[in-house]
Protein backbone atom coordinates (compact mmCIF):
# COMPACT_ATOMS: atom_id res chain seq x y z
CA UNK A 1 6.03 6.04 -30.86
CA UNK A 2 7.43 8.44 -28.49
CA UNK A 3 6.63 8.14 -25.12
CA UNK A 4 5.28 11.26 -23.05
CA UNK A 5 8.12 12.97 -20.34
CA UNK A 6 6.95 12.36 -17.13
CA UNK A 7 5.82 16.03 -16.47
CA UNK A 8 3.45 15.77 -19.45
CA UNK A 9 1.75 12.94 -17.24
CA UNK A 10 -1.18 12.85 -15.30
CA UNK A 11 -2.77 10.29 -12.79
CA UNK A 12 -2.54 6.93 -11.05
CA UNK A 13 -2.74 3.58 -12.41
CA UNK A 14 -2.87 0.98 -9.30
CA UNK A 15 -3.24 -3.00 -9.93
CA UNK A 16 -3.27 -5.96 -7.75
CA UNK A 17 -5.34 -7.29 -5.01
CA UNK A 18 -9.04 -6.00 -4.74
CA UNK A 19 -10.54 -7.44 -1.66
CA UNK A 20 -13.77 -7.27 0.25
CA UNK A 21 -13.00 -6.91 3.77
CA UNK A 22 -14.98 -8.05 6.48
CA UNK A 23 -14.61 -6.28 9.44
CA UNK A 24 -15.22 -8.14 12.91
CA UNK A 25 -14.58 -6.08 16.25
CA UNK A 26 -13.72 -8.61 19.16
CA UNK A 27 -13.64 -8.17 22.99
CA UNK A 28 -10.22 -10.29 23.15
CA UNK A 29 -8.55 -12.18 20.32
CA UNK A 30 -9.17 -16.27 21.74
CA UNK A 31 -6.40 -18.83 22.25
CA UNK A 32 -7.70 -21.82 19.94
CA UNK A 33 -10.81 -23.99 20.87
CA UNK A 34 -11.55 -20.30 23.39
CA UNK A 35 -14.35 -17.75 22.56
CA UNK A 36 -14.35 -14.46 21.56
CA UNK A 37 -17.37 -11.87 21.28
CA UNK A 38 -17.60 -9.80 17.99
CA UNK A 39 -18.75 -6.49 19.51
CA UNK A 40 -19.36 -4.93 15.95
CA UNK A 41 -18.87 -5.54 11.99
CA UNK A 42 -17.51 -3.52 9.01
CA UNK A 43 -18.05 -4.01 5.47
CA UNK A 44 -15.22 -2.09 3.48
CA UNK A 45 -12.75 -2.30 0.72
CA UNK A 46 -9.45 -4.36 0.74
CA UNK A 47 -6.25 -4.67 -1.06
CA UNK A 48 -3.28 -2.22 -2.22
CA UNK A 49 -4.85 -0.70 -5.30
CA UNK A 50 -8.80 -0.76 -4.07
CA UNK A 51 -7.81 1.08 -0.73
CA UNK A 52 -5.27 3.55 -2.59
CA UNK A 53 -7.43 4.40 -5.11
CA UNK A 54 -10.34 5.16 -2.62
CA UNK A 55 -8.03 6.56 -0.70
CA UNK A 56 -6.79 9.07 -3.39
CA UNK A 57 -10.77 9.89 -4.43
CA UNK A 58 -11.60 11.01 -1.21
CA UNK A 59 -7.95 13.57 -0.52
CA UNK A 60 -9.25 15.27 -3.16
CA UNK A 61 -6.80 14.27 -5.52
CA UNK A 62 -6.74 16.40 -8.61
CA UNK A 63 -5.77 13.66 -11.39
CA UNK A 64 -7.40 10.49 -13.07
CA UNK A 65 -7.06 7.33 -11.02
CA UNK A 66 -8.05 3.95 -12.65
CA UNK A 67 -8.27 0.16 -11.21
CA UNK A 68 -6.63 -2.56 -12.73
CA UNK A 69 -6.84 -6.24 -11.54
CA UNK A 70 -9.74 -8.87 -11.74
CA UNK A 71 -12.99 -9.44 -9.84
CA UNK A 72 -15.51 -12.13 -9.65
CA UNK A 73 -18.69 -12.19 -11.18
CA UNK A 74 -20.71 -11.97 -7.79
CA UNK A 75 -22.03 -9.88 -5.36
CA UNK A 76 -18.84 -8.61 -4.16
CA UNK A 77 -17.45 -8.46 -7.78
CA UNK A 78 -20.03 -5.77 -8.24
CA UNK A 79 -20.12 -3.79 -5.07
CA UNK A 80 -16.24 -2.92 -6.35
CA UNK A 81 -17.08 -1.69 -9.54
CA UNK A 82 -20.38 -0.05 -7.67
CA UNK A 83 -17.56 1.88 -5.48
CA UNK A 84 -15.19 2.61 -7.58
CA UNK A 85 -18.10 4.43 -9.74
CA UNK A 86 -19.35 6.65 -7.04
CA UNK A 87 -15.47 7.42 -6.23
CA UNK A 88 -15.05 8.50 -10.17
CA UNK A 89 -12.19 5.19 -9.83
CA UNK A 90 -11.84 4.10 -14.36
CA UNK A 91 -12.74 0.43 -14.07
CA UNK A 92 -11.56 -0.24 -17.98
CA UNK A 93 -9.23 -2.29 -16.58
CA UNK A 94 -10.57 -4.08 -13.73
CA UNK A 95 -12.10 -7.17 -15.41
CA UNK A 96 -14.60 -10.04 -14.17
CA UNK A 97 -14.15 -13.36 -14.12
CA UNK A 98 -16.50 -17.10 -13.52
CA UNK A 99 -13.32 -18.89 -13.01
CA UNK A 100 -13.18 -17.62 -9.17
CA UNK A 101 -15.01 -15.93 -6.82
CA UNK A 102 -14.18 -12.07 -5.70
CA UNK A 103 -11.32 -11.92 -2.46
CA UNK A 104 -12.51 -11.28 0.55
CA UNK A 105 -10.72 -11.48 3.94
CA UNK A 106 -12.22 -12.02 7.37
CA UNK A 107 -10.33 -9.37 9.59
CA UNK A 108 -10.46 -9.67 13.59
CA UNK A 109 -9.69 -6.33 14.89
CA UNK A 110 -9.32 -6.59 18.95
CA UNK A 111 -11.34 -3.59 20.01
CA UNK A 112 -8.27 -2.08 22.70
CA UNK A 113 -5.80 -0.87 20.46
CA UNK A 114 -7.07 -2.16 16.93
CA UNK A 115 -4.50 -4.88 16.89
CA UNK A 116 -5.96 -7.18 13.59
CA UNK A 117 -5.70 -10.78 12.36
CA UNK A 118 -6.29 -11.68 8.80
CA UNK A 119 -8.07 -14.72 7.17
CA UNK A 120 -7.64 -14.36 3.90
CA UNK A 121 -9.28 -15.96 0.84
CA UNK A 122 -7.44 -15.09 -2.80
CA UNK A 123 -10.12 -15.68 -5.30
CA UNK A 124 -9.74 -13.81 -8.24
CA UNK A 125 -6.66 -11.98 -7.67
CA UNK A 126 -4.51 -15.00 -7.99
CA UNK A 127 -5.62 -15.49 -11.98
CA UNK A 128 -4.78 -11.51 -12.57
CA UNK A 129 -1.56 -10.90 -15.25
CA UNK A 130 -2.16 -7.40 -16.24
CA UNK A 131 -2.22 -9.21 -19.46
CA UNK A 132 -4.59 -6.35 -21.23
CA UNK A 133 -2.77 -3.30 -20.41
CA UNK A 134 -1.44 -1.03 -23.07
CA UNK A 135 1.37 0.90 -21.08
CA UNK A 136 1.95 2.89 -24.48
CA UNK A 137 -1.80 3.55 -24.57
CA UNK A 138 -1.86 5.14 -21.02
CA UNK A 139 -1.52 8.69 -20.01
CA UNK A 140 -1.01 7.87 -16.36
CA UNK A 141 2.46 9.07 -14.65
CA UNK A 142 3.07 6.21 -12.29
CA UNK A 143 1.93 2.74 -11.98
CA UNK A 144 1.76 1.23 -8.55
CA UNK A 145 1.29 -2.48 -8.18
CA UNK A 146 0.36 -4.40 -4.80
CA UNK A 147 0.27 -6.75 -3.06
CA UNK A 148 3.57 -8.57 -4.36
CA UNK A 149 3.45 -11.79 -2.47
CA UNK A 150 -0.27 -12.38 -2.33
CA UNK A 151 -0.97 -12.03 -6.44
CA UNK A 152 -0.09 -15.76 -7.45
CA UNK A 153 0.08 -14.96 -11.26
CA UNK A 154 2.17 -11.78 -10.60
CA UNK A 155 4.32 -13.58 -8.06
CA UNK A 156 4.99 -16.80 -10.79
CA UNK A 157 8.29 -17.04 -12.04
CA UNK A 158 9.32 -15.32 -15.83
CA UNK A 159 12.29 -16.94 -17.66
CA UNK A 160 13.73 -13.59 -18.76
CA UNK A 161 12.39 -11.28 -15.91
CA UNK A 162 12.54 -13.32 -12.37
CA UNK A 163 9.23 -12.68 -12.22
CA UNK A 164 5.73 -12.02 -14.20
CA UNK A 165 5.58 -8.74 -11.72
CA UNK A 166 8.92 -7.76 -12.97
CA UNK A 167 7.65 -8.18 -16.03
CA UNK A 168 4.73 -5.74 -16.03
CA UNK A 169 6.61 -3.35 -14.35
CA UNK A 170 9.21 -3.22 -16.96
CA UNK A 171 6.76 -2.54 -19.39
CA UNK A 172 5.47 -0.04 -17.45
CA UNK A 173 8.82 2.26 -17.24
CA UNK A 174 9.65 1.16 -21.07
CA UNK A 175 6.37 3.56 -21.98
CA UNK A 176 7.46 6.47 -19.60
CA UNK A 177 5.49 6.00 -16.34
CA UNK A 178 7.12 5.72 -12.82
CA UNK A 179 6.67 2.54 -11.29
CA UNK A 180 5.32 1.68 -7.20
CA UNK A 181 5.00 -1.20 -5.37
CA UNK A 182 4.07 -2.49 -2.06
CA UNK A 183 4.38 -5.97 -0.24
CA UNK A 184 2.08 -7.88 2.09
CA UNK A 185 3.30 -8.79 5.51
CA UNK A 186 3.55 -12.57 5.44
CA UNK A 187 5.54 -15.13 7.52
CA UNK A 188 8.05 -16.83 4.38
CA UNK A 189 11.40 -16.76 2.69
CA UNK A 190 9.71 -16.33 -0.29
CA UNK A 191 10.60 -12.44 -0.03
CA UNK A 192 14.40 -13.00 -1.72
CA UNK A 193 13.00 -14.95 -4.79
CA UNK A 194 9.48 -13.02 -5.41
CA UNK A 195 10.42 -8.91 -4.56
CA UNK A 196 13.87 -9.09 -5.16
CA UNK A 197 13.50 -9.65 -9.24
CA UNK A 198 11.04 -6.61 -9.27
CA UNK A 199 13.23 -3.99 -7.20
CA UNK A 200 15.16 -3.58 -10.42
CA UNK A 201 12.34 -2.27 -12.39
CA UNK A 202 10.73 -0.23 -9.75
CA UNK A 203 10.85 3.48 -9.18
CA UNK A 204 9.39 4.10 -5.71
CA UNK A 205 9.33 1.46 -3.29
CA UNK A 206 6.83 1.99 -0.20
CA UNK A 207 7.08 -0.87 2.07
CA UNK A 208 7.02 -1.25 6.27
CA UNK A 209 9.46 -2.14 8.22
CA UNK A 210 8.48 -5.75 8.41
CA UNK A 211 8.41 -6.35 4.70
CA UNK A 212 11.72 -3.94 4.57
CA UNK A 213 13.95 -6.49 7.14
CA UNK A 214 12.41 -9.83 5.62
CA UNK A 215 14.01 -8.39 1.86
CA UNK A 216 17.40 -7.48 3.29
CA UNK A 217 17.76 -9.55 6.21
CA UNK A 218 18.26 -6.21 8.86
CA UNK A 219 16.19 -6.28 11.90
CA UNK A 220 15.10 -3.16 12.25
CA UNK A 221 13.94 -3.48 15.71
CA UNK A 222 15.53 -4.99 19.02
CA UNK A 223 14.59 -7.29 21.25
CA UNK A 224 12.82 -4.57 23.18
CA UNK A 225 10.54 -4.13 20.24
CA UNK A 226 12.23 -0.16 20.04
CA UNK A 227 12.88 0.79 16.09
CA UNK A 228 16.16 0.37 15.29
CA UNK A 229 16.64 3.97 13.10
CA UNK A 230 20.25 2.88 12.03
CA UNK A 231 19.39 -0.52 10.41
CA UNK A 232 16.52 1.57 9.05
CA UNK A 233 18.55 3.02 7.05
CA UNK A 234 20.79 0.09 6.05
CA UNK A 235 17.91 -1.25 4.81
CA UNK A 236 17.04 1.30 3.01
CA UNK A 237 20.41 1.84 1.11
CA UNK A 238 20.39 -2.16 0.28
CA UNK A 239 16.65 -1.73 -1.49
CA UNK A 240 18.72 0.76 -3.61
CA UNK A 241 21.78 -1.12 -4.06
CA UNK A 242 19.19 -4.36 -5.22
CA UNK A 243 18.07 -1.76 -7.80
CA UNK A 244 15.24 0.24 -7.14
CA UNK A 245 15.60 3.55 -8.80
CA UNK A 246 14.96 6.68 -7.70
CA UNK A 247 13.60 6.08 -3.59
CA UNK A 248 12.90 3.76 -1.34
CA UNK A 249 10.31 4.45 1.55
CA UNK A 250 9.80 2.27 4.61
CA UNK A 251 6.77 3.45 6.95
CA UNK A 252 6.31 1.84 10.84
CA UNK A 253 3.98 2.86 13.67
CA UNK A 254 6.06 5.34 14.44
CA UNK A 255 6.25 7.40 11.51
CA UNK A 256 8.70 6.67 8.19
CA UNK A 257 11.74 7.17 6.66
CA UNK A 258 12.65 7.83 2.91
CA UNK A 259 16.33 6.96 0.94
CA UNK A 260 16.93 8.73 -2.52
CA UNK A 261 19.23 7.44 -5.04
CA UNK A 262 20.87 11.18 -4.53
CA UNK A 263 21.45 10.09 -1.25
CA UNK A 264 18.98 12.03 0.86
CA UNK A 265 17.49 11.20 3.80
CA UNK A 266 14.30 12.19 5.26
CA UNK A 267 12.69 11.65 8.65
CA UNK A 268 8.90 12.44 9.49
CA UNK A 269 7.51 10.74 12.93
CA UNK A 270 3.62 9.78 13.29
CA UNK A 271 1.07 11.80 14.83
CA UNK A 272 0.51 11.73 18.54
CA UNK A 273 -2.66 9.33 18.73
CA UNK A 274 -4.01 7.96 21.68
CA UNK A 275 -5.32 4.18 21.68
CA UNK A 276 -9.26 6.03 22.21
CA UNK A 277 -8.38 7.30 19.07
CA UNK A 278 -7.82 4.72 16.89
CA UNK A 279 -10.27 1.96 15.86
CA UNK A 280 -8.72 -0.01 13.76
CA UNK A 281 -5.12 -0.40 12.26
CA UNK A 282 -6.40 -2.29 8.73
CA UNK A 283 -5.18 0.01 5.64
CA UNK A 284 -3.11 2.82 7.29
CA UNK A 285 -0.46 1.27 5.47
CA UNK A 286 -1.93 2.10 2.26
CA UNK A 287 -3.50 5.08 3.39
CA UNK A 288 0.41 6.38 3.96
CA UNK A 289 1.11 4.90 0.72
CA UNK A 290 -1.61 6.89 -0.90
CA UNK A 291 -0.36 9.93 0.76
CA UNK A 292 3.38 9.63 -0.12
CA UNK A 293 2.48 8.86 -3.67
CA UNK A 294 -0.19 11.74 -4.02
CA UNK A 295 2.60 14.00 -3.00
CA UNK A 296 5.49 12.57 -5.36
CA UNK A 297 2.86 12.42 -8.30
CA UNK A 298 2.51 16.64 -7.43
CA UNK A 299 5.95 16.99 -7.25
CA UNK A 300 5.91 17.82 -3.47
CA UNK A 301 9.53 18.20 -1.46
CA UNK A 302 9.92 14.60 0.30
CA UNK A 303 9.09 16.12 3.90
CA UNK A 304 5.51 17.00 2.95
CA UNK A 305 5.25 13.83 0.74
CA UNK A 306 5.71 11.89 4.08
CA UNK A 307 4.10 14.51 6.10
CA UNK A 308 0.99 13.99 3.63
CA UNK A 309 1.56 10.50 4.21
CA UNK A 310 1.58 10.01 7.88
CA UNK A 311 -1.54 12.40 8.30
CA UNK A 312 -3.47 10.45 5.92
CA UNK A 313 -2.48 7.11 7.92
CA UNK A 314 -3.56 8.99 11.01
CA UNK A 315 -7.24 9.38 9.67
CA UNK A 316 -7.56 5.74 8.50
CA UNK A 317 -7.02 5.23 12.08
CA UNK A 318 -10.46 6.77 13.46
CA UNK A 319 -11.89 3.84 11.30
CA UNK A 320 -12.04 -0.12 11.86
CA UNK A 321 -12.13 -0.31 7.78
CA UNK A 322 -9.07 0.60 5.50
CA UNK A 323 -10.57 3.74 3.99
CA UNK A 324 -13.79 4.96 6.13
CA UNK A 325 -11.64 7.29 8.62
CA UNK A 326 -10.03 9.30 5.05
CA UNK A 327 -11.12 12.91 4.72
CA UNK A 328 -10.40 15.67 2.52
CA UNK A 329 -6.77 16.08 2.46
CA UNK A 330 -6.91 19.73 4.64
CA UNK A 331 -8.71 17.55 7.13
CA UNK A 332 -6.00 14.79 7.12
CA UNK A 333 -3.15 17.91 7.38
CA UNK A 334 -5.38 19.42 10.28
CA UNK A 335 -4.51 16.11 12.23
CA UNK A 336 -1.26 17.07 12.78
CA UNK A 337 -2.18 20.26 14.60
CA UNK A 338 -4.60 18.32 16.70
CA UNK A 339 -3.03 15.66 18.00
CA UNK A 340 1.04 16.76 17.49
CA UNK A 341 3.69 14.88 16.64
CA UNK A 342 6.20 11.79 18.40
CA UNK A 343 9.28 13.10 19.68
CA UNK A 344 11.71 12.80 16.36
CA UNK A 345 13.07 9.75 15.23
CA UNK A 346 16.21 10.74 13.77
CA UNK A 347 19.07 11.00 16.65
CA UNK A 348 20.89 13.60 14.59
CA UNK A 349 17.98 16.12 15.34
C-alpha cells in the first residue's frame, strides 16, 4: 500500500495526556503548614493533545482533528468526550478504561502574575500505548504526541526503539504523516534516556526552554534569569544533530525561536502583555504549540507560523484555564496590534 504525499494530507492527529484541570486562584502561594485563600476556581481541559485540539477547534482551523489517548470511565472520562463533541474533536480513538480513573491535576495559580503549581494525578494516561492506531488507515498529515515524560506506557523502554514513544512515532512517519512532540517540565535526569530515543523519529519538535536545556545540557538563561539567545540556539542545533528532522522549535516567555535542518533561523518575540492582563499562565505552552503547528500543517512561512503561535499563547493568557482565553484566529492575530510586541530578541536585528 502506498502511502499518501504529505500535500495530499489533511488534519491533526494529537495523543497523550488528557487531563481535567482544576483550577484554584490563590491570594499568595503558602510556605508549608501556612494558609492560602483560593479567591476563585476553574474547571477546564488539561494535557498536550486535549488543550491542542481545543485549541485548534476554536482558531478556526479548517481540517479534521481527532483525540487519541485513554480516559476513565467516570465523570470526568465523559465530560472529555462531552467536549471534544461540541468542539467537532473525532474521539474514535480516545478509549475508556475501569482499570483507572480519568487525570486530573489540581493547579494553584497565584492571582498577581498567574505564576502556577501543579499536583498532578496520572490515572489513565499512564496505561495508554497507542496500541489501536492504524497509521496506514489515517488520512491525517501530522501526528503530535505529548506529554513525553508524564505518559508511563509511552515513556517505558522498547528493546529495538529506546522507547515505546519512539516506537509509535516511527510508525507514524513509516505511513507518511509528519510527526510532533512536546515534553512536560519536570525536575529529573530522566530527559537523556526518555526524549532522546524519540528525537530520531520526530519531525517537528516544539518544546520550552526548560525542557530544551534539561535534553542538551545548555542553560539557556543566566544567573540573572535574562534568556541566553546564543545557547538558544546551541540548543537548538544539538536537538537536530540528536536527530530530529526537519525543525526544532523552543518557545519561552519571551517569545520563541525556530532551527531548520536547512539551517534557518527564525526569531519572533511575545506580545507586550501587562501582568492585569494575564490570568493565568496554564496551557499557553500548548496554545503556541497549537499555533505553530496550525501554521506548518497550512504550509505558512516560519515567521507567521510563530507569529500565529505567540498570538495564540497571548489569548490563553486572558484565561486562568489552558484554553478559555482562545478566540477565532483573526482575534488571536488582532492581539498583536493591541498590545505590540517585546523589543527583538535576536541581537543581529
Amino acid at each position: 500500500m502506498k502511502n499518501k504525499s504529505a500535500s495530499s494530507r489533511r488534519g491533526i492527529i494529537a495523543g497523550g495526556n488528557w487531563i481535567i484541570d482544576q483550577v484554584k486562584v490563590v491570594d499568595v502561594y503558602p510556605q508549608r503548614e501556612q494558609l492560602a485563600n483560593i479567591r476563585a476556581q476553574h474547571q477546564g481541559s488539561g494535557g498536550s493533545p486535549y488543550n491542542l485540539l481545543v485549541d485548534l477547534a476554536k482558531v478556526g482551523a479548517g481540517f479534521p482533528l481527532t483525540g487519541a489517548g485513554l480516559v476513565g470511565k467516570d465523570a470526568n472520562g465523559e465530560f472529555i468526550q462531552a467536549d471534544c463533541k461540541k468542539n467537532k474533536i473525532d474521539t474514535k480513538h480516545l478509549g475508556s478504561t475501569n482499570e483507572a480513573a480519568t487525570s486530573y491535576t489540581d493547579v494553584m495559580t497565584e492571582k498577581d502574575g498567574g505564576r502556577r503549581t501543579f499536583f498532578h494525578y496520572r490515572g489513565a494516561n499512564a496505561l495508554w500505548t497507542g496500541a489501536d492506531i492504524d497509521f496506514s488507515k489515517l488520512k491525517a498529515k501530522i501526528f503530535h504526541l505529548g506529554y513525553l515524560l508524564l505518559l508511563d506506557a509511552m515513556d517505558a523502554p522498547d528493546a529495538k526503539f529506546g522507547t515505546k514513544a519512539t516506537k509509535i512515532l516511527t510508525a507514524a512517519q513509516a505511513a507518511g504523516l509528519k510527526t510532533s512532540i512536546d515534553v512536560v517540565s519536570e525536575d529529573s535526569d530522566r530527559f537523556a534516556k526518555v526524549v532522546g530515543p524519540a528525537l530520531k523519529a520526530v519531525d517537528y519538535c516544539i518544546i520550552n526552554e526548560i525542557e530544551a536545556g534539561k535534553v542538551t545540557g545548555f542553560k539557556l538563561r543566566g544567573a540573572d534569569g535574562k534568556l541566553d539567545t546564543v545557547s538558544v540556539r546551541h540548543a537548538a542545533g544539538a536537538l537536530l544533530q540528536q536527530g530530529v528532522k526537519e525543525l526544532v522549535v523552543i518557545h519561552f516567555p519571551e517569545g520563541g525561536f525556530c532551527r531548520t535542518r536547512k539551517g534557518e533561523d527564525v526569531w519572533q518575540s511575545s506580545l507586550k502583555l501587562a501582568a492585569k492582563n494575564i490570568a493565568g499562565t496554564a496551557g499557553a505552552g500548548d496554545a503556541f504549540c497549537a499555533g505553530v503547528l496550525l501554521g506548518l500543517h497550512d504550509e505558512k512561512p516560519l515567521q507567521e507560523c510563530l507569529e500565529i503561535g505567540v498570538c495564540v499563547a497571548a489569548a490563553s493568557l486572558s484565561d486562568p484555564t489552558c484554553t478559555g482565553g482562545v478566540k477565532k484566529l483573526a482575534d488571536c492575530l488582532a492581539l498583536k496590534k493591541k498590545f505590540g510586541v517585546r523589543a527583538s530578541l535576536n541581537s543581529e536585528d
